[in-house]
PDB file of N, CA and C in Angstrom:
ATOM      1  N   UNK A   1      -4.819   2.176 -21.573  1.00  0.00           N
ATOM      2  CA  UNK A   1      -5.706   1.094 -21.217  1.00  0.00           C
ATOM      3  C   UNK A   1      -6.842   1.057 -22.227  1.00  0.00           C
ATOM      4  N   UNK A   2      -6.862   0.190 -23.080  1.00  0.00           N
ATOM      5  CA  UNK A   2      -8.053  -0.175 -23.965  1.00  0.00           C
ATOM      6  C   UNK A   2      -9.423  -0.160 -23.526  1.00  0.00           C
ATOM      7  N   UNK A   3     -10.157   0.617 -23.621  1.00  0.00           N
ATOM      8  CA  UNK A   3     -11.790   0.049 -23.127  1.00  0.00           C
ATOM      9  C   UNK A   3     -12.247   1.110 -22.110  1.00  0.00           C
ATOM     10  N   UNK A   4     -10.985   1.956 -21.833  1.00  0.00           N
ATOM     11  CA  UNK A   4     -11.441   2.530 -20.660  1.00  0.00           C
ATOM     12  C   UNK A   4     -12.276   4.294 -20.818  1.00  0.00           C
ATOM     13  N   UNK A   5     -13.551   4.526 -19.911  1.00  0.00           N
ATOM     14  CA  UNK A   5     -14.035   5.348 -20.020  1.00  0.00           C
ATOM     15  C   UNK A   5     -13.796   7.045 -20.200  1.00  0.00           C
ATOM     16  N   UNK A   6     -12.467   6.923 -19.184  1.00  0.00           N
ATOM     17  CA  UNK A   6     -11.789   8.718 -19.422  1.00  0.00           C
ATOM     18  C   UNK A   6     -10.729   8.564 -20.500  1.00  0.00           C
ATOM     19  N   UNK A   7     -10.355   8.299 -20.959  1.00  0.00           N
ATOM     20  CA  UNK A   7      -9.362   8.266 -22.034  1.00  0.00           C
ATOM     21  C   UNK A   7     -10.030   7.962 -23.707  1.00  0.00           C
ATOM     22  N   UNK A   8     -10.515   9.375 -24.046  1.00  0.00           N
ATOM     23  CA  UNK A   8     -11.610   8.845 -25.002  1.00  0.00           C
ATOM     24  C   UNK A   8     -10.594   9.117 -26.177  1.00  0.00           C
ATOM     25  N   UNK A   9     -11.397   9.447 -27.873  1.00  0.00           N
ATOM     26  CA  UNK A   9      -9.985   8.780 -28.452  1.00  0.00           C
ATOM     27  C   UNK A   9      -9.118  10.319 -28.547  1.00  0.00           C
ATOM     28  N   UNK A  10      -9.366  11.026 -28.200  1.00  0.00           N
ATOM     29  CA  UNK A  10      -8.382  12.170 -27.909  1.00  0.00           C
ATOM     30  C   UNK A  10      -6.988  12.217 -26.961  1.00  0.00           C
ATOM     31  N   UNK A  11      -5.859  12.289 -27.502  1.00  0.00           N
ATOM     32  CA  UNK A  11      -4.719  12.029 -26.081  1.00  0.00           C
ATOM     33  C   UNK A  11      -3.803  13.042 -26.523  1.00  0.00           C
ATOM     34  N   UNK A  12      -3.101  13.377 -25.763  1.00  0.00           N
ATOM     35  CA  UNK A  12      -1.955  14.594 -25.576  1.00  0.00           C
ATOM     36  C   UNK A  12      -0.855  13.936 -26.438  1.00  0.00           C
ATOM     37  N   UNK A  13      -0.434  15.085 -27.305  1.00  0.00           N
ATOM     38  CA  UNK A  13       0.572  13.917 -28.315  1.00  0.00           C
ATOM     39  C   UNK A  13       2.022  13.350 -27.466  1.00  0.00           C
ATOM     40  N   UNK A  14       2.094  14.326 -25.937  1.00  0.00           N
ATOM     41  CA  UNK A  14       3.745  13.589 -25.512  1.00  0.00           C
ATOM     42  C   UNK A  14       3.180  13.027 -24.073  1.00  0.00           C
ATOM     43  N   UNK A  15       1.677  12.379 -23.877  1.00  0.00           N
ATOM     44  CA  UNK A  15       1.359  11.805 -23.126  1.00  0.00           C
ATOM     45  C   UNK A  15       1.324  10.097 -23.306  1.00  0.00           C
ATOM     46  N   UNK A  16       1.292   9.349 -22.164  1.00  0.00           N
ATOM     47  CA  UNK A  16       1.084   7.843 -22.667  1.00  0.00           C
ATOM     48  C   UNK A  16      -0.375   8.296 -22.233  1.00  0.00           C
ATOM     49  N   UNK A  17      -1.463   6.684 -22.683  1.00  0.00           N
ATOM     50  CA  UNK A  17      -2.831   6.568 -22.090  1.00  0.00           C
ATOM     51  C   UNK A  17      -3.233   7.292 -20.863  1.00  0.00           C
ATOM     52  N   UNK A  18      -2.223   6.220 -19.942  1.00  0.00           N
ATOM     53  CA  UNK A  18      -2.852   6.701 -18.478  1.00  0.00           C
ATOM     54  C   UNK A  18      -2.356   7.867 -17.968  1.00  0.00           C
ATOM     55  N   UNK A  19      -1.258   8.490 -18.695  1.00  0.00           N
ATOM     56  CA  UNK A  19      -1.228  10.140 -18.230  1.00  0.00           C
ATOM     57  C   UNK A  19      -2.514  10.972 -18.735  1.00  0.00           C
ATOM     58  N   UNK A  20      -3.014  10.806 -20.075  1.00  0.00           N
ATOM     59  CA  UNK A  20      -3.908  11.434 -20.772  1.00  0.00           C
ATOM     60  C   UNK A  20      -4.911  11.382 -19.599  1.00  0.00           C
ATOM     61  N   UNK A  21      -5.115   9.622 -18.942  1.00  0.00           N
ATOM     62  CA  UNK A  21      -6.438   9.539 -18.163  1.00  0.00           C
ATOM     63  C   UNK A  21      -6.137  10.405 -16.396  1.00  0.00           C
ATOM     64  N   UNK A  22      -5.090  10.871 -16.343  1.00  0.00           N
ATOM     65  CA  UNK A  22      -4.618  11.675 -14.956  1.00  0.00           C
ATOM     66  C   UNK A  22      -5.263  13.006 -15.273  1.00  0.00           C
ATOM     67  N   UNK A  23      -4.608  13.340 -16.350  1.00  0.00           N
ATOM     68  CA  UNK A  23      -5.220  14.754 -16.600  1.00  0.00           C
ATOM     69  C   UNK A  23      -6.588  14.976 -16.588  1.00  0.00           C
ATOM     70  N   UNK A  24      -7.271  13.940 -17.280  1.00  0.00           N
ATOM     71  CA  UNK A  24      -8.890  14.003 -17.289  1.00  0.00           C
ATOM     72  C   UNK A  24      -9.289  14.290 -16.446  1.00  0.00           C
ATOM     73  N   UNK A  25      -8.632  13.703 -15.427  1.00  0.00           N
ATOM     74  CA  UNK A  25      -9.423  13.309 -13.863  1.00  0.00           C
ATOM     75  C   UNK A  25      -9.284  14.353 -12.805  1.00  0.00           C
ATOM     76  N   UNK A  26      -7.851  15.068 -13.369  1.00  0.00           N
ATOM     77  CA  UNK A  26      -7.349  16.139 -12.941  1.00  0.00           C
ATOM     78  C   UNK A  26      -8.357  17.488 -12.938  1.00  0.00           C
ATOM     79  N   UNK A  27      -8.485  17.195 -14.536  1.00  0.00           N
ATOM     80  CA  UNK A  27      -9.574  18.773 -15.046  1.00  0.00           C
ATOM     81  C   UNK A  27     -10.967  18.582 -14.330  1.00  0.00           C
ATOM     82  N   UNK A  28     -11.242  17.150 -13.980  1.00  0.00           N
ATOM     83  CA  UNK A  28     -12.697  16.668 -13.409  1.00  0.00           C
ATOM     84  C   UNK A  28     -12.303  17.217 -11.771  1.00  0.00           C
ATOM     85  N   UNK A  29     -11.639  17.922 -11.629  1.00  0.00           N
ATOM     86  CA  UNK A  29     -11.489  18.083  -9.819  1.00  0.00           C
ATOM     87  C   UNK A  29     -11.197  17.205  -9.131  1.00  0.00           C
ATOM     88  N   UNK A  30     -10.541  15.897  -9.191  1.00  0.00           N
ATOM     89  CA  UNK A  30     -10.782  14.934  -8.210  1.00  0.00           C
ATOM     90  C   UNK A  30      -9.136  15.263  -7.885  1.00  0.00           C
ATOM     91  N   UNK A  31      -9.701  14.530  -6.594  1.00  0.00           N
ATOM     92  CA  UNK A  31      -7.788  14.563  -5.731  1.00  0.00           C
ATOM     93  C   UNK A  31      -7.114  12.940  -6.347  1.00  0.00           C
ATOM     94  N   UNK A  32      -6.055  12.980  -5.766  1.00  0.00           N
ATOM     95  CA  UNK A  32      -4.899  12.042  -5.879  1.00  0.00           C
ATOM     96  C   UNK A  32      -5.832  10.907  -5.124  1.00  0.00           C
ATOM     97  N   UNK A  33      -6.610  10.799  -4.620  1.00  0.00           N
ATOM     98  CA  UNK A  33      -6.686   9.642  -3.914  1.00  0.00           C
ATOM     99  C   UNK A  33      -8.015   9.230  -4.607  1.00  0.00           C
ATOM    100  N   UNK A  34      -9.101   9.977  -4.579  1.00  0.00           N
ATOM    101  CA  UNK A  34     -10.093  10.139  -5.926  1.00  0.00           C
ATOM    102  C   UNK A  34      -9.755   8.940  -7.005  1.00  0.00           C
ATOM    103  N   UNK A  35      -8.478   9.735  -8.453  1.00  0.00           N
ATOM    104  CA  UNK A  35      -8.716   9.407  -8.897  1.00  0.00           C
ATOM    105  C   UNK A  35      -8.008   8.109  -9.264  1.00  0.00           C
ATOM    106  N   UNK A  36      -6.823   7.909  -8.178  1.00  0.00           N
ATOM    107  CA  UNK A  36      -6.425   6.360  -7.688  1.00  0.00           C
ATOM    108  C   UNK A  36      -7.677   5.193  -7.365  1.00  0.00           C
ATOM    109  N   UNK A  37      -8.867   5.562  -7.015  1.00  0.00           N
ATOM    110  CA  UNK A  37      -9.951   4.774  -6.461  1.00  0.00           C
ATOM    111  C   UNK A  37     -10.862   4.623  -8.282  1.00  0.00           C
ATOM    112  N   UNK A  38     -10.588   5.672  -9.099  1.00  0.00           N
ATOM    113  CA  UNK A  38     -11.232   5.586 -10.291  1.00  0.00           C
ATOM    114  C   UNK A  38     -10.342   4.338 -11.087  1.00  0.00           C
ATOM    115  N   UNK A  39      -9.099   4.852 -11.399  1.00  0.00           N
ATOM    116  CA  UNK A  39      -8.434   3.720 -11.950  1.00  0.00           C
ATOM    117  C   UNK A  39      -7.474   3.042 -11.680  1.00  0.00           C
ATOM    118  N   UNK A  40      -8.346   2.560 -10.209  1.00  0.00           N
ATOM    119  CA  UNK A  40      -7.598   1.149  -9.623  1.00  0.00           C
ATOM    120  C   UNK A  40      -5.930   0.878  -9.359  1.00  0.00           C
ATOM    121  N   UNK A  41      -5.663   1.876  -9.379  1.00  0.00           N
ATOM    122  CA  UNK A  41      -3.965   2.169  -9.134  1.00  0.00           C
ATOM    123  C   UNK A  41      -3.727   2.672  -7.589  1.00  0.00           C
ATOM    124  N   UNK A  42      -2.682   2.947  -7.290  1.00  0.00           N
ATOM    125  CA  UNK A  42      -2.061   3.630  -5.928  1.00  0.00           C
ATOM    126  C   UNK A  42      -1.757   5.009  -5.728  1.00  0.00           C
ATOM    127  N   UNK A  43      -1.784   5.807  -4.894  1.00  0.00           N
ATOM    128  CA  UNK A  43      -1.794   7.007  -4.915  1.00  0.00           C
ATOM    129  C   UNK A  43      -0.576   7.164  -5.063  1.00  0.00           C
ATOM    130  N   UNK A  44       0.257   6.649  -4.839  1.00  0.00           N
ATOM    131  CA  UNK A  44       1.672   7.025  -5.502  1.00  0.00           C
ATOM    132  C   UNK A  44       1.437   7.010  -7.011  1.00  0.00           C
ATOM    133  N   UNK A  45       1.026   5.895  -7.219  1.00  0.00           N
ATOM    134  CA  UNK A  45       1.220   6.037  -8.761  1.00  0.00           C
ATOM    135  C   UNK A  45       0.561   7.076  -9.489  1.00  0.00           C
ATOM    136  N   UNK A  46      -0.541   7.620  -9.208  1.00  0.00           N
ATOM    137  CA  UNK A  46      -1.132   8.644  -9.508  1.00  0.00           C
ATOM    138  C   UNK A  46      -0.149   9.991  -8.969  1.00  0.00           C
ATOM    139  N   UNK A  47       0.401  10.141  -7.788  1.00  0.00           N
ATOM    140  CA  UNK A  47       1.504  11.179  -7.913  1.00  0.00           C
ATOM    141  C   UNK A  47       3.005  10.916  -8.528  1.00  0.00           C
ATOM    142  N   UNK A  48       3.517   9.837  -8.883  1.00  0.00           N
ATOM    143  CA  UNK A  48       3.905   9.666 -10.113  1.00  0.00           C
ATOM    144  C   UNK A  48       4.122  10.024 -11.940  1.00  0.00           C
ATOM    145  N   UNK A  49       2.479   9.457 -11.973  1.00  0.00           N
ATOM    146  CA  UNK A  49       2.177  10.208 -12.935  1.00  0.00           C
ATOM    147  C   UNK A  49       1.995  11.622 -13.142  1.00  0.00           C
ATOM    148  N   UNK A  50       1.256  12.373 -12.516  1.00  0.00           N
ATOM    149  CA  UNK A  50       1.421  13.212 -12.254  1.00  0.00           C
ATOM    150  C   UNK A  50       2.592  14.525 -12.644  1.00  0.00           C
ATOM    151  N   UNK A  51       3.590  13.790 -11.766  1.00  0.00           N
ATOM    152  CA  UNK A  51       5.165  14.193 -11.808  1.00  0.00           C
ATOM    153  C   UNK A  51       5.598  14.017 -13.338  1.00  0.00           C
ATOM    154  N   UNK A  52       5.418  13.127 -14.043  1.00  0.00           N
ATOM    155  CA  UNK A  52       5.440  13.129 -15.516  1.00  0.00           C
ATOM    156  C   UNK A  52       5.032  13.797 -16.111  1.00  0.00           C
ATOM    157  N   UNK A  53       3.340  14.407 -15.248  1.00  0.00           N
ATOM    158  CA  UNK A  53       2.919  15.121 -16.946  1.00  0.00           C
ATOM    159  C   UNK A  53       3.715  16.371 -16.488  1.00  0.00           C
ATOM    160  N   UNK A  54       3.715  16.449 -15.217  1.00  0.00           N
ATOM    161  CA  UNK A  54       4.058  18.189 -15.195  1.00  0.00           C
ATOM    162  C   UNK A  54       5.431  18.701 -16.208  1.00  0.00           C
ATOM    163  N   UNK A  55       6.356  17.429 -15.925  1.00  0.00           N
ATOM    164  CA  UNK A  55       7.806  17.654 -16.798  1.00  0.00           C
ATOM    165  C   UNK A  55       7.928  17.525 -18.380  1.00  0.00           C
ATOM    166  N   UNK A  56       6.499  16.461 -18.687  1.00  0.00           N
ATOM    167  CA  UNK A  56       6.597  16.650 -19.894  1.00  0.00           C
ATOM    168  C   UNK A  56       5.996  17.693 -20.960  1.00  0.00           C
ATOM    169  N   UNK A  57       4.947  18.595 -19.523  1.00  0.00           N
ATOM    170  CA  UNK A  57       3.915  19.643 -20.431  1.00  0.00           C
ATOM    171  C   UNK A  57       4.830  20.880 -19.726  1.00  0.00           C
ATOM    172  N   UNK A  58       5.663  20.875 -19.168  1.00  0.00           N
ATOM    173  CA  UNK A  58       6.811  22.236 -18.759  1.00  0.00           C
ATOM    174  C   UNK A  58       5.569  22.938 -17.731  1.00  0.00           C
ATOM    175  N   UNK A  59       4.620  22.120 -17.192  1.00  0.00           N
ATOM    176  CA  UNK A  59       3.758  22.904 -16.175  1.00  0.00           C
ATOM    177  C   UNK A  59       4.382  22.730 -14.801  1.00  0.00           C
ATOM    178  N   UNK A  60       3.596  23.453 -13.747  1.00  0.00           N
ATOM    179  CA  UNK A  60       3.759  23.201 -12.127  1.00  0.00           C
ATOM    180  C   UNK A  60       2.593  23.086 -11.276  1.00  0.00           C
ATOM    181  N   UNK A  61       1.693  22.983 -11.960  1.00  0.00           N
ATOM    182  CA  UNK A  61       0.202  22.798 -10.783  1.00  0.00           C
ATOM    183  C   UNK A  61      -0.610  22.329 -11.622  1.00  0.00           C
ATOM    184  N   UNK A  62      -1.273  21.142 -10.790  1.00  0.00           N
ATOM    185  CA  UNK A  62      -2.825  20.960 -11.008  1.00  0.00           C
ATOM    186  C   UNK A  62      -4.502  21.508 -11.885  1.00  0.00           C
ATOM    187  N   UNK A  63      -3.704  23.258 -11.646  1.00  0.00           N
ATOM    188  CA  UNK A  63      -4.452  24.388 -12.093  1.00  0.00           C
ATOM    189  C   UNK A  63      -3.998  24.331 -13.897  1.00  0.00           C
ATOM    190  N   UNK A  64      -2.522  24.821 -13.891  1.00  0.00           N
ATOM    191  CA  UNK A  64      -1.979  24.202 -15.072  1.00  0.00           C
ATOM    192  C   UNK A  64      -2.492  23.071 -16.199  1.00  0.00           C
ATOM    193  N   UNK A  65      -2.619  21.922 -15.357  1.00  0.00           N
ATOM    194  CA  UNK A  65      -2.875  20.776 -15.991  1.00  0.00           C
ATOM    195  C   UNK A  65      -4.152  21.045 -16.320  1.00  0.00           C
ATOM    196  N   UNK A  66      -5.171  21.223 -15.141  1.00  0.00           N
ATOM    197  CA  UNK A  66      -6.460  21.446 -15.870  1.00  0.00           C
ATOM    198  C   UNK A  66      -6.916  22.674 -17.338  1.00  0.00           C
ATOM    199  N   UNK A  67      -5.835  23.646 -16.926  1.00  0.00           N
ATOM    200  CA  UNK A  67      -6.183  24.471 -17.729  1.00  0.00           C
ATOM    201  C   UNK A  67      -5.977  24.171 -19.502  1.00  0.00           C
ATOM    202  N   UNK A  68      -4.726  23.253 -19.274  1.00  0.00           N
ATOM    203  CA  UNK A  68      -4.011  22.232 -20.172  1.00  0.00           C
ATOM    204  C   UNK A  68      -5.038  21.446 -21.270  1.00  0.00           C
ATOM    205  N   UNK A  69      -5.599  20.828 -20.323  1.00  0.00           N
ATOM    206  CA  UNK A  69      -6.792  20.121 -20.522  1.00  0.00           C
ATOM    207  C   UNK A  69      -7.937  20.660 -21.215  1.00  0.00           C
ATOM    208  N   UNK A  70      -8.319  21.903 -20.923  1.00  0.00           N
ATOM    209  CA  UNK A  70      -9.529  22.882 -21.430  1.00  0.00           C
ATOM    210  C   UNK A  70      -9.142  23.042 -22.747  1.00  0.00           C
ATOM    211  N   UNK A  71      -7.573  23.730 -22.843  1.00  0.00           N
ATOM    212  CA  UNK A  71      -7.329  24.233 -24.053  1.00  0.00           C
ATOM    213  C   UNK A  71      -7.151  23.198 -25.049  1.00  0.00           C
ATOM    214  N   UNK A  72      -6.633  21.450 -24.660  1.00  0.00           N
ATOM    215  CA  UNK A  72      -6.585  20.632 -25.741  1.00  0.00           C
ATOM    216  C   UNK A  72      -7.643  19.565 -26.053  1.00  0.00           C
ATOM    217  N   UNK A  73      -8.960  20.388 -25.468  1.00  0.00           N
ATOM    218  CA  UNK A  73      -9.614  19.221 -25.622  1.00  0.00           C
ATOM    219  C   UNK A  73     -10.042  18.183 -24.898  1.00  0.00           C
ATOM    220  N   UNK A  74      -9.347  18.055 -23.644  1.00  0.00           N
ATOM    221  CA  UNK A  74      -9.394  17.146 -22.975  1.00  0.00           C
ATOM    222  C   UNK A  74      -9.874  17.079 -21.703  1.00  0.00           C
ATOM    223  N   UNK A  75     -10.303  17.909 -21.374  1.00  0.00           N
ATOM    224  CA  UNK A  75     -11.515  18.185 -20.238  1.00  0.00           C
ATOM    225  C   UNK A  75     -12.648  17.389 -20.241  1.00  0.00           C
ATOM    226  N   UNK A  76     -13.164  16.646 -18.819  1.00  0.00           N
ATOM    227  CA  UNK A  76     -14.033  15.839 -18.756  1.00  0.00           C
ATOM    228  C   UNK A  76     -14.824  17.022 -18.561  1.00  0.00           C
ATOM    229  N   UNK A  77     -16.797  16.750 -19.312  1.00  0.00           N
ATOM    230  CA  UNK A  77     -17.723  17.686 -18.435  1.00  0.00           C
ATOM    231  C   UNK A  77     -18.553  16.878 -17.386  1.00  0.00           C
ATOM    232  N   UNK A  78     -18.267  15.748 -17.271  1.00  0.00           N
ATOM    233  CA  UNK A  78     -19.150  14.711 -15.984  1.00  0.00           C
ATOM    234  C   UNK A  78     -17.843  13.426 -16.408  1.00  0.00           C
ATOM    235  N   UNK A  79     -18.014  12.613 -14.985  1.00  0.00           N
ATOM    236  CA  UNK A  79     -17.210  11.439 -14.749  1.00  0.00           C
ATOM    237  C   UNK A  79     -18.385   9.984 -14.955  1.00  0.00           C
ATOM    238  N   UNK A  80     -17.435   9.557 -15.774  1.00  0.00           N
ATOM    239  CA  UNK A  80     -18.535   8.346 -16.274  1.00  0.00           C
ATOM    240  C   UNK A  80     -18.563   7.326 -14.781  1.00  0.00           C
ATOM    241  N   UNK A  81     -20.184   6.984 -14.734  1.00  0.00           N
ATOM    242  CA  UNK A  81     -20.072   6.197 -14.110  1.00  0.00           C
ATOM    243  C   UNK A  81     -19.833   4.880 -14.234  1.00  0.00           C
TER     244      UNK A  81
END
């Protein structure tokens, strides 16, 4: 998504946009329903995505992803308002 605040120009090279922006939101602590209310999507679709990154980063948790996140850079330290 062009323009948008968590997806800054850093992205996971076997992520699309809005996976990059799951993970963000992921490492920011927010739940599935959280960060469905951030970018205007459905909580399915956010556990969806989700389900993508885990298969495409060979992870299994949340913890994973965030940790994912720390190590590439891609950790939010505050959620834009």
């Amino acid at each position: 998504m062009t323009g948008s605040p968590y997806c800054r120009s850093r992205r996971a090279p076997h992520l699309a946009a809005r996976e990059t922006e799951v993970v963000q939101l992921v490492s920011a602590g927010l739940s599935n329903r959280n960060i469905a209310t951030h970018l205007f999507i459905s909580e399915k679709t956010v556990a969806r995505h989700l389900s993508n990154i885990f298969t495409k980063l060979g992870l299994t948790s949340r913890a994973a992803v965030t940790a994912y996140a720390y190590q590439h850079g891609l950790a939010l330290t505050s959620l834009p308002a």
